[in-house]
N, C-alpha and C. Protein backbone atom coordinates (compact mmCIF):
# COMPACT_ATOMS: atom_id res chain seq x y z
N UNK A 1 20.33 -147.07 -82.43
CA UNK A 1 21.76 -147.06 -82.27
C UNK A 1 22.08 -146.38 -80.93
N UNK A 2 23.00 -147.01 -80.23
CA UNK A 2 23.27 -146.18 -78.77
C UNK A 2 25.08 -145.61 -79.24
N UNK A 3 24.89 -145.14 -78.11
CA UNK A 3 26.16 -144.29 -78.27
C UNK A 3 27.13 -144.92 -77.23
N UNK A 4 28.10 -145.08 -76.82
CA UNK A 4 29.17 -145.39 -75.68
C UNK A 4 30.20 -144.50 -75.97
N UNK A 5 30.20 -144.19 -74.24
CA UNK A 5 31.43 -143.15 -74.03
C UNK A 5 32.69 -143.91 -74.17
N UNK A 6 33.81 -143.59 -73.92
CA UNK A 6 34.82 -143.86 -74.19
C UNK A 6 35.48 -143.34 -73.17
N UNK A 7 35.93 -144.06 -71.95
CA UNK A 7 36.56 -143.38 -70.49
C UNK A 7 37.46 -143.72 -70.77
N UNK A 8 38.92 -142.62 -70.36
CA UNK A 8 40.24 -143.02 -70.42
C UNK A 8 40.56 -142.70 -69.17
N UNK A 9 41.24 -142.84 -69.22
CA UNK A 9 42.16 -142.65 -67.47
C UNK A 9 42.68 -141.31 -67.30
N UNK A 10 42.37 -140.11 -66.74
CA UNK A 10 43.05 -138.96 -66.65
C UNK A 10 44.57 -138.94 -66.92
N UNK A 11 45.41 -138.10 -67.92
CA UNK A 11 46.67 -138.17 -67.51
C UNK A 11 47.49 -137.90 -66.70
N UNK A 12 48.97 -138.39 -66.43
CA UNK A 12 49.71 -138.29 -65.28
C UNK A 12 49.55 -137.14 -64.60
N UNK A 13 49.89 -135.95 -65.86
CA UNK A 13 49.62 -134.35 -65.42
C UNK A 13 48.42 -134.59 -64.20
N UNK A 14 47.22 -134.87 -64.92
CA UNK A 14 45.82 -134.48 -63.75
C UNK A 14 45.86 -135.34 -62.69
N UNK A 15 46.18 -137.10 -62.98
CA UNK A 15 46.29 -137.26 -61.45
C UNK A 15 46.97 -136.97 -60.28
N UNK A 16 48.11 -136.08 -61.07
CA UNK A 16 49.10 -135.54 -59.83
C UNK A 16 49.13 -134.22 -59.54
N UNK A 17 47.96 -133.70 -60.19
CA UNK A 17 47.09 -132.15 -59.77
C UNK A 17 46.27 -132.46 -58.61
N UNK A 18 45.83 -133.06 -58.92
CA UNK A 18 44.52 -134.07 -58.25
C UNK A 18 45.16 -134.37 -56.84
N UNK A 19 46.12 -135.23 -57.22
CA UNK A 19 46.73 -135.77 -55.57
C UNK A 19 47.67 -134.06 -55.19
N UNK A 20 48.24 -133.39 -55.60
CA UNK A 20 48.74 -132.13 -54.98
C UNK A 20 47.55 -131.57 -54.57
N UNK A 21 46.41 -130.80 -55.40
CA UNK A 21 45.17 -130.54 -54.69
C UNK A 21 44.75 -131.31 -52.94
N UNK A 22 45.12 -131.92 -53.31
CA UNK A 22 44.35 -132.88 -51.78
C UNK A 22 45.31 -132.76 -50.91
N UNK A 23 46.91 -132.43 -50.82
CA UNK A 23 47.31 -132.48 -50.53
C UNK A 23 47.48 -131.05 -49.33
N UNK A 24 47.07 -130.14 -50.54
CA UNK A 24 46.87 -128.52 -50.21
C UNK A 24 45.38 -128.41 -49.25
N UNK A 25 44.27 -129.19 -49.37
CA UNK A 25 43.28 -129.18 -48.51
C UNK A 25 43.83 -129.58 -47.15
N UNK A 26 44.35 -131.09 -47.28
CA UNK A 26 44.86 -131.56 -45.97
C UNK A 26 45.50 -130.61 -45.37
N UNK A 27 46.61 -130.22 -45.62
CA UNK A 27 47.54 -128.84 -45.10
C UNK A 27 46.60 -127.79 -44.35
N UNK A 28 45.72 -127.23 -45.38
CA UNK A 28 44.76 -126.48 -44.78
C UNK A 28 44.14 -126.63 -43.79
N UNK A 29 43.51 -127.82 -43.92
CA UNK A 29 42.57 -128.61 -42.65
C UNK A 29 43.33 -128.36 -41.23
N UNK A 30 44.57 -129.04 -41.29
CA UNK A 30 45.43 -128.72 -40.27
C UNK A 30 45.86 -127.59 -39.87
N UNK A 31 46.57 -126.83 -40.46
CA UNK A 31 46.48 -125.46 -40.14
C UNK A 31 45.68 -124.46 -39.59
N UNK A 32 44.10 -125.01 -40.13
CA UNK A 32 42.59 -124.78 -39.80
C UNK A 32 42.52 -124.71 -38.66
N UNK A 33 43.16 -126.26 -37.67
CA UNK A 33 42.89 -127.12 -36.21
C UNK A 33 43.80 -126.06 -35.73
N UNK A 34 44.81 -126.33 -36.43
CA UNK A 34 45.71 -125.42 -35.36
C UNK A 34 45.95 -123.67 -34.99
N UNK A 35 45.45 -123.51 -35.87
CA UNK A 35 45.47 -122.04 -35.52
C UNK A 35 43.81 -121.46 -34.35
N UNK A 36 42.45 -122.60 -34.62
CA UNK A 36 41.82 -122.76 -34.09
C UNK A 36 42.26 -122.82 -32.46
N UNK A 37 43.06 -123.74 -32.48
CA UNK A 37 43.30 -123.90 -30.65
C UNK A 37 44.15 -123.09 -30.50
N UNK A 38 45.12 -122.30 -31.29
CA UNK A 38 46.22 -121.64 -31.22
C UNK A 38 45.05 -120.36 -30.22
N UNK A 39 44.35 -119.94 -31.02
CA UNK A 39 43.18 -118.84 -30.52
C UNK A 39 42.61 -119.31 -29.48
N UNK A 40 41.90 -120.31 -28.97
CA UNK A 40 41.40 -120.73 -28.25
C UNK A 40 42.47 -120.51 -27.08
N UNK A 41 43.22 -121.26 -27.24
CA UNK A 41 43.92 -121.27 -26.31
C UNK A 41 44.30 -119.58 -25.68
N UNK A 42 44.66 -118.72 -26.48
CA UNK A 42 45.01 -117.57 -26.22
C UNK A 42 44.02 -116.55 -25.73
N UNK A 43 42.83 -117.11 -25.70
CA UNK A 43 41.96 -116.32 -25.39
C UNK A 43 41.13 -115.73 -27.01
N UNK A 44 41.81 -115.16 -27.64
CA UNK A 44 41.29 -114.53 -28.79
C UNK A 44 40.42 -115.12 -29.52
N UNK A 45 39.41 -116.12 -29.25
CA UNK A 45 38.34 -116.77 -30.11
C UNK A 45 37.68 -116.79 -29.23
N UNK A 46 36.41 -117.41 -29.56
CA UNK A 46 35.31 -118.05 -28.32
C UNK A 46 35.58 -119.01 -29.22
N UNK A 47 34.74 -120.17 -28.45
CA UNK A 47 34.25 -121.49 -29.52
C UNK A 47 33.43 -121.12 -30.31
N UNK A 48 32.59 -120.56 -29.87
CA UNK A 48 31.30 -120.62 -31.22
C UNK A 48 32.34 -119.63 -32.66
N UNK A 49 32.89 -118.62 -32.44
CA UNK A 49 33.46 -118.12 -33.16
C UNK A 49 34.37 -119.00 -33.89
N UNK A 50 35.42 -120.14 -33.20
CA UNK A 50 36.37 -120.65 -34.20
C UNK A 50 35.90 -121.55 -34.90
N UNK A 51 34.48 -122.03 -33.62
CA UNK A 51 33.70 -123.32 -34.70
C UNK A 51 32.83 -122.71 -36.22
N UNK A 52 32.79 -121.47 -36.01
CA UNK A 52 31.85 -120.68 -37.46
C UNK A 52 32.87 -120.60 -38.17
N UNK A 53 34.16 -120.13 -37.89
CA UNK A 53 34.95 -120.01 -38.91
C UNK A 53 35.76 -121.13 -39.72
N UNK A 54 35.72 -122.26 -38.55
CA UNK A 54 35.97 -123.85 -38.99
C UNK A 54 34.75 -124.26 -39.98
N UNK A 55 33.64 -123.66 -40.11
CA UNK A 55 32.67 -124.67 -40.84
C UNK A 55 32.41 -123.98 -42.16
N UNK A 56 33.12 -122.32 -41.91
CA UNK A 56 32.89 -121.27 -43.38
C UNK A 56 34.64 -122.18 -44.54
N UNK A 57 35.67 -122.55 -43.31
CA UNK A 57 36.37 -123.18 -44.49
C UNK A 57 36.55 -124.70 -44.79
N UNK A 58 35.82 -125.30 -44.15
CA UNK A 58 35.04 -126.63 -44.49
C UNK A 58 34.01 -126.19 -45.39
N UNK A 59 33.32 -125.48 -46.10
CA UNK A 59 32.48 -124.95 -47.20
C UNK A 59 34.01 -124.89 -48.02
N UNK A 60 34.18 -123.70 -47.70
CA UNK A 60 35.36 -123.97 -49.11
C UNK A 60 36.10 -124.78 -49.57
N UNK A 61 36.48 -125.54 -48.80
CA UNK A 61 37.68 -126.89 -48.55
C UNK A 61 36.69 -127.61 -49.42
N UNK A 62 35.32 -127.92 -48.80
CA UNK A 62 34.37 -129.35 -49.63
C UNK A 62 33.95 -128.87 -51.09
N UNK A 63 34.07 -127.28 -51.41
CA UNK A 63 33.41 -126.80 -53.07
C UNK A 63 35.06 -127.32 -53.70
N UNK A 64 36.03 -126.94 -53.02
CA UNK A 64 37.15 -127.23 -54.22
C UNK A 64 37.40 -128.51 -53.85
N UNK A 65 37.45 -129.37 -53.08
CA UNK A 65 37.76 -131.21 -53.33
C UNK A 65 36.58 -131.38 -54.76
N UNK A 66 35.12 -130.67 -54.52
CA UNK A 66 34.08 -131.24 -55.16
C UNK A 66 35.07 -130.99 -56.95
N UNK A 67 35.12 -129.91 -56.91
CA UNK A 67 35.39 -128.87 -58.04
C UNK A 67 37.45 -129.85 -58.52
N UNK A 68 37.97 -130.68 -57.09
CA UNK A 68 39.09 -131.48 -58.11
C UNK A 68 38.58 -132.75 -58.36
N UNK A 69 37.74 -133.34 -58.04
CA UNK A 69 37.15 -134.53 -58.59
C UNK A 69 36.46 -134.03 -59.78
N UNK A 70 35.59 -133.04 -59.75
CA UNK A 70 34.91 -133.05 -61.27
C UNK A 70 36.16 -132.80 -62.57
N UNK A 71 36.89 -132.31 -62.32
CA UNK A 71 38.50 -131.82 -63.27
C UNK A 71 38.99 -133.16 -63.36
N UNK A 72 39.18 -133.61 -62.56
CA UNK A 72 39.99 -135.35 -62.48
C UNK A 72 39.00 -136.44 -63.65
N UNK A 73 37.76 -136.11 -63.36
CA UNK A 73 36.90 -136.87 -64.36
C UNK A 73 36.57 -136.10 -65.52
N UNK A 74 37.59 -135.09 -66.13
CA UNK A 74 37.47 -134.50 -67.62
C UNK A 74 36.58 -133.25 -67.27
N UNK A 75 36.08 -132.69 -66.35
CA UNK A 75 35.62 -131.22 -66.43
C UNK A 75 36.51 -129.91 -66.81
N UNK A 76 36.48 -129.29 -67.60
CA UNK A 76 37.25 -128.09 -68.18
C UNK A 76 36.68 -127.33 -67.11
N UNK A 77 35.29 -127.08 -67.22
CA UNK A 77 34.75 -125.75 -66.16
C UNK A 77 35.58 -126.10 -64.90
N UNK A 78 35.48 -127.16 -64.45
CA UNK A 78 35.87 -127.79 -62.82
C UNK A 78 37.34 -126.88 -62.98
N UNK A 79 38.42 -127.16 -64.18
CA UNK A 79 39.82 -127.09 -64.24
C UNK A 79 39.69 -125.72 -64.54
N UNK A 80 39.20 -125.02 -65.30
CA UNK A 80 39.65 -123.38 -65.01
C UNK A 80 38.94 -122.39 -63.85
N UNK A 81 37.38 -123.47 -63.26
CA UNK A 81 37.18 -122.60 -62.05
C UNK A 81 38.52 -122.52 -61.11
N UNK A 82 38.96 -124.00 -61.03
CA UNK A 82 40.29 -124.11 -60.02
C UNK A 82 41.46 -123.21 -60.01
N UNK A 83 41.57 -123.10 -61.61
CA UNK A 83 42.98 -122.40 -62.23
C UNK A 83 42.59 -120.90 -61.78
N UNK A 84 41.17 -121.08 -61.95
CA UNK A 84 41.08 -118.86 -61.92
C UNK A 84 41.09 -118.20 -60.36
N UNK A 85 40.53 -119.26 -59.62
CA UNK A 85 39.89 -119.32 -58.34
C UNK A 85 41.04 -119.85 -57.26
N UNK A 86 41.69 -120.67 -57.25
CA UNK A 86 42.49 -120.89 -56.43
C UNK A 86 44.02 -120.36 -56.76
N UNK A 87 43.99 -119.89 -58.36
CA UNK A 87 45.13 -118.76 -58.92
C UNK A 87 45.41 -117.61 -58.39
N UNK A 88 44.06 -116.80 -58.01
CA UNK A 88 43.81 -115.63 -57.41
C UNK A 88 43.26 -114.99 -55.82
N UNK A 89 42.44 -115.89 -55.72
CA UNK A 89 41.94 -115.56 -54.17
C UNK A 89 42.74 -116.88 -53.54
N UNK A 90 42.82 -117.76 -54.29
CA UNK A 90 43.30 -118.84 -53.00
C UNK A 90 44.91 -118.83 -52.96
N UNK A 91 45.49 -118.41 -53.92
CA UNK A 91 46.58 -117.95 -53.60
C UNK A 91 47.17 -116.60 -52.67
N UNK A 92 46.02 -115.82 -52.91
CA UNK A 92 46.44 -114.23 -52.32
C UNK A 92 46.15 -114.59 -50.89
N UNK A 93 44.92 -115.37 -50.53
CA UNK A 93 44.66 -115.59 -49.36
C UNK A 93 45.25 -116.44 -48.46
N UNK A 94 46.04 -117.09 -48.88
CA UNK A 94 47.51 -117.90 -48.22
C UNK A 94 48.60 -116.79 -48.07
N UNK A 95 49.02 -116.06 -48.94
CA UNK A 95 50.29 -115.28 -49.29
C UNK A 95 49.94 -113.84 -48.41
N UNK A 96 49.09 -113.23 -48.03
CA UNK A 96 49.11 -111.78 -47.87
C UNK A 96 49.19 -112.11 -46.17
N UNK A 97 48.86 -112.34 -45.75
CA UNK A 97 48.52 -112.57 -44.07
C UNK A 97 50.31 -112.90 -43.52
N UNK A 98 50.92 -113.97 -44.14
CA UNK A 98 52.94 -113.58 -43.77
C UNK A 98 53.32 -112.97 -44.75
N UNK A 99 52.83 -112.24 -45.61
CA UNK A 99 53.69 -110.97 -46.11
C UNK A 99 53.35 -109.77 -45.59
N UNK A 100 51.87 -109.31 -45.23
CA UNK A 100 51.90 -108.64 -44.40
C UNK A 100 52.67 -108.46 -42.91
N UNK A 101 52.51 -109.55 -42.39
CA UNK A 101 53.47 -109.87 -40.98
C UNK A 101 54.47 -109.34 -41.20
N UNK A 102 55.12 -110.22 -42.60
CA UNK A 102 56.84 -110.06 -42.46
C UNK A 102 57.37 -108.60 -42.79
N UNK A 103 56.14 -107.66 -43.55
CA UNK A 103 56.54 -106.13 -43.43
C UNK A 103 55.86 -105.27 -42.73
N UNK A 104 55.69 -105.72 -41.87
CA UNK A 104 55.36 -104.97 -40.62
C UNK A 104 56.25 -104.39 -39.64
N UNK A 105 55.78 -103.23 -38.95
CA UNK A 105 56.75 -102.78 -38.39
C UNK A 105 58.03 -103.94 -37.14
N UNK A 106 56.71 -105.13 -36.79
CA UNK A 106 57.16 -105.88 -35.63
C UNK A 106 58.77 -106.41 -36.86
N UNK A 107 58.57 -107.14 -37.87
CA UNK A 107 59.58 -107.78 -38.95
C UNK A 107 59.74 -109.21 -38.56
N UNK A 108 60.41 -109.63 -38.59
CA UNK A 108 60.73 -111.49 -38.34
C UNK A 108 61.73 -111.46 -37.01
N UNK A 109 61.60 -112.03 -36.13
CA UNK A 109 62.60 -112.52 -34.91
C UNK A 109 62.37 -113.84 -34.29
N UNK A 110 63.21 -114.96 -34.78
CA UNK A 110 63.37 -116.16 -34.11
C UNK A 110 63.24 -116.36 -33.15
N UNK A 111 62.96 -115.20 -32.20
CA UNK A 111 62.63 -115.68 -30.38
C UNK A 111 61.35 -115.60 -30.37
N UNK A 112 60.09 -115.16 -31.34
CA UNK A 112 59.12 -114.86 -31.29
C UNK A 112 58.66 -116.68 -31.68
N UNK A 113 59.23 -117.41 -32.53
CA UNK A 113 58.66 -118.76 -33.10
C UNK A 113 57.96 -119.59 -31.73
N UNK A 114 56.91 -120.53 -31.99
CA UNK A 114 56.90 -121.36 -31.09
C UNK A 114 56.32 -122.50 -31.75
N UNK A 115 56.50 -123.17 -31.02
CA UNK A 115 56.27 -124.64 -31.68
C UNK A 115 54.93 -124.47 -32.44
N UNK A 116 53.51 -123.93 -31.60
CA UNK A 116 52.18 -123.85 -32.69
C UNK A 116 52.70 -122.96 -34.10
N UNK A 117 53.24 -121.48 -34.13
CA UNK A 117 53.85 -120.90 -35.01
C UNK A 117 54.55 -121.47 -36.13
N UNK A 118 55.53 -122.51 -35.98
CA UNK A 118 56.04 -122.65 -36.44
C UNK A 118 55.38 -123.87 -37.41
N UNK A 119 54.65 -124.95 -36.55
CA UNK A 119 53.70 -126.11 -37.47
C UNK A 119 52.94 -125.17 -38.21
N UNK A 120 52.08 -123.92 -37.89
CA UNK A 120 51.22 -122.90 -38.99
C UNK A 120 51.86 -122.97 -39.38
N UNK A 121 53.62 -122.47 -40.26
CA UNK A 121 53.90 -121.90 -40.67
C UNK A 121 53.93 -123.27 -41.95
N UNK A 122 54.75 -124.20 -40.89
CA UNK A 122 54.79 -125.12 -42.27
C UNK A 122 53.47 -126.16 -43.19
N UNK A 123 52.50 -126.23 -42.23
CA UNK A 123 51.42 -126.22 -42.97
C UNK A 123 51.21 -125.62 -44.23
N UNK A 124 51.29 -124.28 -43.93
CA UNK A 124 50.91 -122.80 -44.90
C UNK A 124 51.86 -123.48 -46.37
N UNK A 125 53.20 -123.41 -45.85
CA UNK A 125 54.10 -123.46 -46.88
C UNK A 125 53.89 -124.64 -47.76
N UNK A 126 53.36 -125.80 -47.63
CA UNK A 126 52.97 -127.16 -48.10
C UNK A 126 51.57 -127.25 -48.27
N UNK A 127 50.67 -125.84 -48.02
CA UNK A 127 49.57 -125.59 -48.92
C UNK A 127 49.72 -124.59 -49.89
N UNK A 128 50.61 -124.12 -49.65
CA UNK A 128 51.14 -123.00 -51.03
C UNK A 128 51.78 -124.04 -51.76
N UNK A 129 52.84 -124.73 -51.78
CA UNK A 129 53.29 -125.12 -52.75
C UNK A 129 52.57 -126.20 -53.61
N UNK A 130 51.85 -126.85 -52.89
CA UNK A 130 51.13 -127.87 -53.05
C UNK A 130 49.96 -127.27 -54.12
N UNK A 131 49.13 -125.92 -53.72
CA UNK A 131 48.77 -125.41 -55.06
C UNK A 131 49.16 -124.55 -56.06
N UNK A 132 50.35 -124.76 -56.35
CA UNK A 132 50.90 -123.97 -57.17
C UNK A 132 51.56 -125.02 -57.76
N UNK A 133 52.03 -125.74 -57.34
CA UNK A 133 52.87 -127.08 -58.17
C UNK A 133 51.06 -127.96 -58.66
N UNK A 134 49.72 -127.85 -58.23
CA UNK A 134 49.04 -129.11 -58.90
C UNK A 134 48.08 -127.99 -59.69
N UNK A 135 48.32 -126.47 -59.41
CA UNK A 135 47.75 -126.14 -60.61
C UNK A 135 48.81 -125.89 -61.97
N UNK A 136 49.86 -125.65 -61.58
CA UNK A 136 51.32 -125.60 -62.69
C UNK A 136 50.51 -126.70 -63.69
N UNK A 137 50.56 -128.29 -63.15
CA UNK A 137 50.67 -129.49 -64.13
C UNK A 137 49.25 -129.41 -64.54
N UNK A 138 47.84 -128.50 -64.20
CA UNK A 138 47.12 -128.05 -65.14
C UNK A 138 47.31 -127.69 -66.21
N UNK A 139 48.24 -127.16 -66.90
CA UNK A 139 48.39 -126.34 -67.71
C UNK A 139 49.62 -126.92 -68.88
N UNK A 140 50.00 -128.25 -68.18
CA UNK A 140 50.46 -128.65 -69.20
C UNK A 140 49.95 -129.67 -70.49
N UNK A 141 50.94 -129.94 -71.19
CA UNK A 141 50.22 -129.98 -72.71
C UNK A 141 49.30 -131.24 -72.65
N UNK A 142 49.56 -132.09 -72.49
CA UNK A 142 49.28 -133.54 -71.37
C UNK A 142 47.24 -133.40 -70.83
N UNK A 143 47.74 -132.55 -70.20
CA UNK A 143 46.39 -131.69 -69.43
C UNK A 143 45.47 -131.36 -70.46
N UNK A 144 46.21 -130.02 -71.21
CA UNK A 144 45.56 -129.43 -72.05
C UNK A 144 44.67 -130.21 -73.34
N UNK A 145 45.35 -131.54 -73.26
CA UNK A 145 44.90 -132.48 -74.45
C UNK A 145 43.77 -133.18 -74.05
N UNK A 146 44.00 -133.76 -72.58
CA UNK A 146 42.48 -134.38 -72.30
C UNK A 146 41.52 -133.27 -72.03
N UNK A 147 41.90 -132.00 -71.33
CA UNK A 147 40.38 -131.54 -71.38
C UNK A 147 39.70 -131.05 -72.64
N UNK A 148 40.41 -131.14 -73.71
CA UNK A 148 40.39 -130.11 -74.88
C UNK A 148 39.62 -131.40 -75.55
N UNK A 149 39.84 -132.55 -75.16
CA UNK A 149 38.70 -133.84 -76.21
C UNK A 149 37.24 -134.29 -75.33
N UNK A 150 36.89 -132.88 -74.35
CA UNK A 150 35.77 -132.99 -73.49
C UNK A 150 34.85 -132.47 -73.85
């Protein structure tokens, strides 16, 4: 007697975790480029330096795409490494770097923006929201039902 799996189609919840996830890498990626030449340009990097630090978050960028495809195809581990891991460090590590800024003694001044500044900025903001809105629809009931029959 053989056995056959039974593949269903992830629900709406996960494929639109899934596509927000990717959405939050892309953001990153870019933000990545640009803050890269932002340094470059300013002097404050070498290459070899922005290229090491370009390839330490291309490691991270490629473990969590790996880690939303395995969740997208019914992994629980994949979906709460994401939930615990990009809940806590990958959120803090977006969020502390302009909250630190913004309470700093320098504070916020609109003459300081410049066009690279300001694309970081909105990058940042459309990789924050982007994981916080596709881990949110983790957690709904939807979600909770397909990984829970894994």
């Amino acid at each position: 007697m053989t056995t056959t799996e039974i593949r269903t189609r992830p629900p709406r919840q996960v494929e639109l975790s899934f596509t927000l996830l990717c959405v939050a890498l892309l953001a990153g990626i870019v933000e990545a480029i640009l803050q890269a030449a932002r340094a470059l340009e300013e002097g404050a990097a070498s290459p070899s330096a922005a290229a090491a630090q370009g390839a330490v978050r291309l490691a991270i960028y490629g473990a969590v795409y790996a880690l939303a495809v395995a969740m997208r195809r019914g992994s629980n581990p994949a979906r709460l490494t994401l939930l615990i891991g990009l809940g806590t460090v990958g959120i803090g590590s977006l969020v502390i770097e302009p909250a630190a800024w913004l309470l700093s003694a320098n504070g916020f001044d609109l003459a300081d923006l410049t066009v690279a500044s300001t694309l970081i900025g909105l990058a940042r903001t459309v990789h924050v929201i982007a994981v916080v809105a596709g881990l949110y629809l983790l957690l709904g009931a939807d979600a909770r039902r397909y990984f829970a029959r894994r």
